[in-house]
C-alpha atoms as a PDB file:
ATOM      1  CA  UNK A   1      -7.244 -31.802  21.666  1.00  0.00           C
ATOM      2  CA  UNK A   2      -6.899 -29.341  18.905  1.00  0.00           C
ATOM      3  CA  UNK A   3     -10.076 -27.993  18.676  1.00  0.00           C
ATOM      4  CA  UNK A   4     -10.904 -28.268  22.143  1.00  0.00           C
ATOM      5  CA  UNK A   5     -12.654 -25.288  23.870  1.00  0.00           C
ATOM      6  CA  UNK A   6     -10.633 -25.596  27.141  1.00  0.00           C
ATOM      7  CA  UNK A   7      -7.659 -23.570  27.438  1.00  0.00           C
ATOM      8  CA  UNK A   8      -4.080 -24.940  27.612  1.00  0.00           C
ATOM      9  CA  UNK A   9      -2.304 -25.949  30.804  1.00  0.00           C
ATOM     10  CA  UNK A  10       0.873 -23.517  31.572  1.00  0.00           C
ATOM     11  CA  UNK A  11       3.394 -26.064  31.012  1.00  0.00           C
ATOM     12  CA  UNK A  12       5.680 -26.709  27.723  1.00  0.00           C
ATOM     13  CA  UNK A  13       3.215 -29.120  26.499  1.00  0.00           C
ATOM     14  CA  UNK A  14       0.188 -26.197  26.844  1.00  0.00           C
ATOM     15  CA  UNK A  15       2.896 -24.082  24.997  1.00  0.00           C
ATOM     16  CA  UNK A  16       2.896 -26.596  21.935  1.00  0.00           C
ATOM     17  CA  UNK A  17      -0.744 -27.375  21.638  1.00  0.00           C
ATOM     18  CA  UNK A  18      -1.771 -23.568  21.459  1.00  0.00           C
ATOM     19  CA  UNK A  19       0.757 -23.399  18.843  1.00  0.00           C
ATOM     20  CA  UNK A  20      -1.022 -26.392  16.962  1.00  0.00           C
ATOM     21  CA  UNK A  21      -4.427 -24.623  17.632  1.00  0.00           C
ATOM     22  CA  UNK A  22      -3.292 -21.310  16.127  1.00  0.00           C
ATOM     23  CA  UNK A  23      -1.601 -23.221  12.996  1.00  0.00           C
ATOM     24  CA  UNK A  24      -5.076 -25.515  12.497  1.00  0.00           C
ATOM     25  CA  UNK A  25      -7.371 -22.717  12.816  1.00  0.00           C
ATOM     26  CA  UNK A  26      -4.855 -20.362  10.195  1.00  0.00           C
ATOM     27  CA  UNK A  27      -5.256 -23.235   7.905  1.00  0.00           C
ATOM     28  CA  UNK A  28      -8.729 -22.917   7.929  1.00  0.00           C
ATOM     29  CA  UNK A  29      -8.504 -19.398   7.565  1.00  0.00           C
ATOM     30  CA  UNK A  30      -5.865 -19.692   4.277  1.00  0.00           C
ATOM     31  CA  UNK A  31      -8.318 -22.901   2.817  1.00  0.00           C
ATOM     32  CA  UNK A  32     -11.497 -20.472   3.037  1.00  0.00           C
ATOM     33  CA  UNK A  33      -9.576 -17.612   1.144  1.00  0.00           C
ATOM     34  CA  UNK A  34      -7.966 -19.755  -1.535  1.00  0.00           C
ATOM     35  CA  UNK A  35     -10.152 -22.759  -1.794  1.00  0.00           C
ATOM     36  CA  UNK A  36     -11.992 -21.549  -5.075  1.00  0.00           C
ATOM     37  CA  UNK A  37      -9.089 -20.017  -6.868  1.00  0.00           C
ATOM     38  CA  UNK A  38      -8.837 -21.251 -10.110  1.00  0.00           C
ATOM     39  CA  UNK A  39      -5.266 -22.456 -11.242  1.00  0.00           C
ATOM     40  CA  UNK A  40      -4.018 -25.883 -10.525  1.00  0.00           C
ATOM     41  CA  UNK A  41      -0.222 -24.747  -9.480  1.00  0.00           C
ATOM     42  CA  UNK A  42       0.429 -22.444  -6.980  1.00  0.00           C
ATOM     43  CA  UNK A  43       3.934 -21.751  -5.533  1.00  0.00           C
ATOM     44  CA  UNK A  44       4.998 -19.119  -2.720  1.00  0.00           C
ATOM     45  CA  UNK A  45       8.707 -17.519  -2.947  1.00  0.00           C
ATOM     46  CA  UNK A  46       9.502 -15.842   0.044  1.00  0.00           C
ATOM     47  CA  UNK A  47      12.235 -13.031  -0.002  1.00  0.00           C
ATOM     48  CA  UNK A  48      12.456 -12.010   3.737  1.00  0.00           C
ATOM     49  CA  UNK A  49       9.533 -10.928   6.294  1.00  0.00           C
ATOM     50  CA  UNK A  50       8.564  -8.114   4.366  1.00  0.00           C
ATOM     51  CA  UNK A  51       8.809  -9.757   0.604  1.00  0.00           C
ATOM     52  CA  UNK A  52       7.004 -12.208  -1.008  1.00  0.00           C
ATOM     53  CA  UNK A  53       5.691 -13.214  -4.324  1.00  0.00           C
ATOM     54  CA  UNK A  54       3.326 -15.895  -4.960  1.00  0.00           C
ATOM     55  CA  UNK A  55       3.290 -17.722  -8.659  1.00  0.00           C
ATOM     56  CA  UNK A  56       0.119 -19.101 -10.549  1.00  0.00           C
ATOM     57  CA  UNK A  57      -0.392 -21.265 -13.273  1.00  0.00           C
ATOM     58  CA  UNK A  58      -2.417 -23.980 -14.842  1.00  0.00           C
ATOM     59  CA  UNK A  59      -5.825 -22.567 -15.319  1.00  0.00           C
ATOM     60  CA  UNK A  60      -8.052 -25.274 -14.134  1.00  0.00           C
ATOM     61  CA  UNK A  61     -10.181 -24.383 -17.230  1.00  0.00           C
ATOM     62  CA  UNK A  62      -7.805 -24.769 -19.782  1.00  0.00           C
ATOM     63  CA  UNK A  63      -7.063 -28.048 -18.560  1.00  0.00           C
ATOM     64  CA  UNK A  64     -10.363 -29.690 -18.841  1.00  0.00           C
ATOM     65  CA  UNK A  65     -10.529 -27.947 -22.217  1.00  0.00           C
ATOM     66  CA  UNK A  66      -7.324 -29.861 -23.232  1.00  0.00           C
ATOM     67  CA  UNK A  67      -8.236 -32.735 -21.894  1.00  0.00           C
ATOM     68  CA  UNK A  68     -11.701 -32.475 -23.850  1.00  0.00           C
ATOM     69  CA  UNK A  69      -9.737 -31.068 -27.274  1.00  0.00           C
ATOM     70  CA  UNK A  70      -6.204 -32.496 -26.618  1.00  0.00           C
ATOM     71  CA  UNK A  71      -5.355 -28.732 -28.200  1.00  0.00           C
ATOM     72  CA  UNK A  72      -3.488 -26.304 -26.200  1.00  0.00           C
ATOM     73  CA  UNK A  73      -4.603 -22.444 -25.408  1.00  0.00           C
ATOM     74  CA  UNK A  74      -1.833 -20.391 -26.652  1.00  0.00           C
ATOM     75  CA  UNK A  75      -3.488 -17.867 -24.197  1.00  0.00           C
ATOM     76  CA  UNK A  76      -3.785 -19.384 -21.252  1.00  0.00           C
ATOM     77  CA  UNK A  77      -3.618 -17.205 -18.018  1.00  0.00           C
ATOM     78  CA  UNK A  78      -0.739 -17.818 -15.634  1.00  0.00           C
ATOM     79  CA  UNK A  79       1.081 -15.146 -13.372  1.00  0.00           C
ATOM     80  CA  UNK A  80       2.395 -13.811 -10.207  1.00  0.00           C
ATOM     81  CA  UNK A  81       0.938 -11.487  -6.978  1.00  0.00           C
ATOM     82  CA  UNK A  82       4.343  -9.211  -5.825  1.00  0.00           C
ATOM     83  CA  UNK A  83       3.450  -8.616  -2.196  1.00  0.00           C
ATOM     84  CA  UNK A  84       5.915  -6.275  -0.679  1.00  0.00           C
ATOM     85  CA  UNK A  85       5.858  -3.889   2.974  1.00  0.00           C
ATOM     86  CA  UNK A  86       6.085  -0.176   2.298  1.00  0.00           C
ATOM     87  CA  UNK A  87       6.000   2.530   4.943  1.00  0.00           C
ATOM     88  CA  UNK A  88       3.751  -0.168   7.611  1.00  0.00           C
ATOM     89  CA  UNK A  89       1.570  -1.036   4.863  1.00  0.00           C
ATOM     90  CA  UNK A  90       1.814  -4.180   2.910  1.00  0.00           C
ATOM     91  CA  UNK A  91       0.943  -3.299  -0.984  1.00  0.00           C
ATOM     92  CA  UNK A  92       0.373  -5.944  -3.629  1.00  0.00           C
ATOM     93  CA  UNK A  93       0.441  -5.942  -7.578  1.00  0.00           C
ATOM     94  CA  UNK A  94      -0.537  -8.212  -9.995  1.00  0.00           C
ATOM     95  CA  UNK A  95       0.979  -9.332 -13.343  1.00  0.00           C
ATOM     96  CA  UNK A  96      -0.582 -11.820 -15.704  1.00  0.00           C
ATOM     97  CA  UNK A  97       1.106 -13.234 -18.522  1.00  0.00           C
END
């Protein structure tokens, strides 16, 4: 049903599965963009509809080098992306730590 080709019926039940549709194919979407980013922990924090920052640590390299050295990096790379809306335009910065 989700990925069907056919379109929905008009009833409350159509409603739902487009909404499933939409949600499974923006997954996809999301997995494609992120799927090769390189930290292990990832967490969103969402301010309001035009506010968000998202938080990364736990570089997937530094990991396997611990688990090869059992010594930890000092310097490993961890951070956040500030995404924010600004006069219709959404505007991001980046700050690693």
């Amino acid at each position: 049903f989700i990925n069907d080709p056919e379109p929905v019926p008009n009833t409350p039940y159509g409603q739902e599965l487009a909404f499933v549709r939409l949600v499974a194919e923006q997954a996809e979407v999301y997995y494609e963009a992120i799927k090769d980013f390189p930290y292990q922990t990832t967490e969103f924090k969402i301010k309001d509809s035009t506010e968000m920052i998202f938080y990364f640590s736990d570089n997937i390299k530094d990991i396997k080098k611990y688990d090869r050295t059992k010594k930890i990096d000092l310097n490993s790379y961890n951070g956040n992306i500030h995404f924010w809306k600004e006069d219709g335009k959404f505007l991001w910065k980046i700050n690693m730590k």
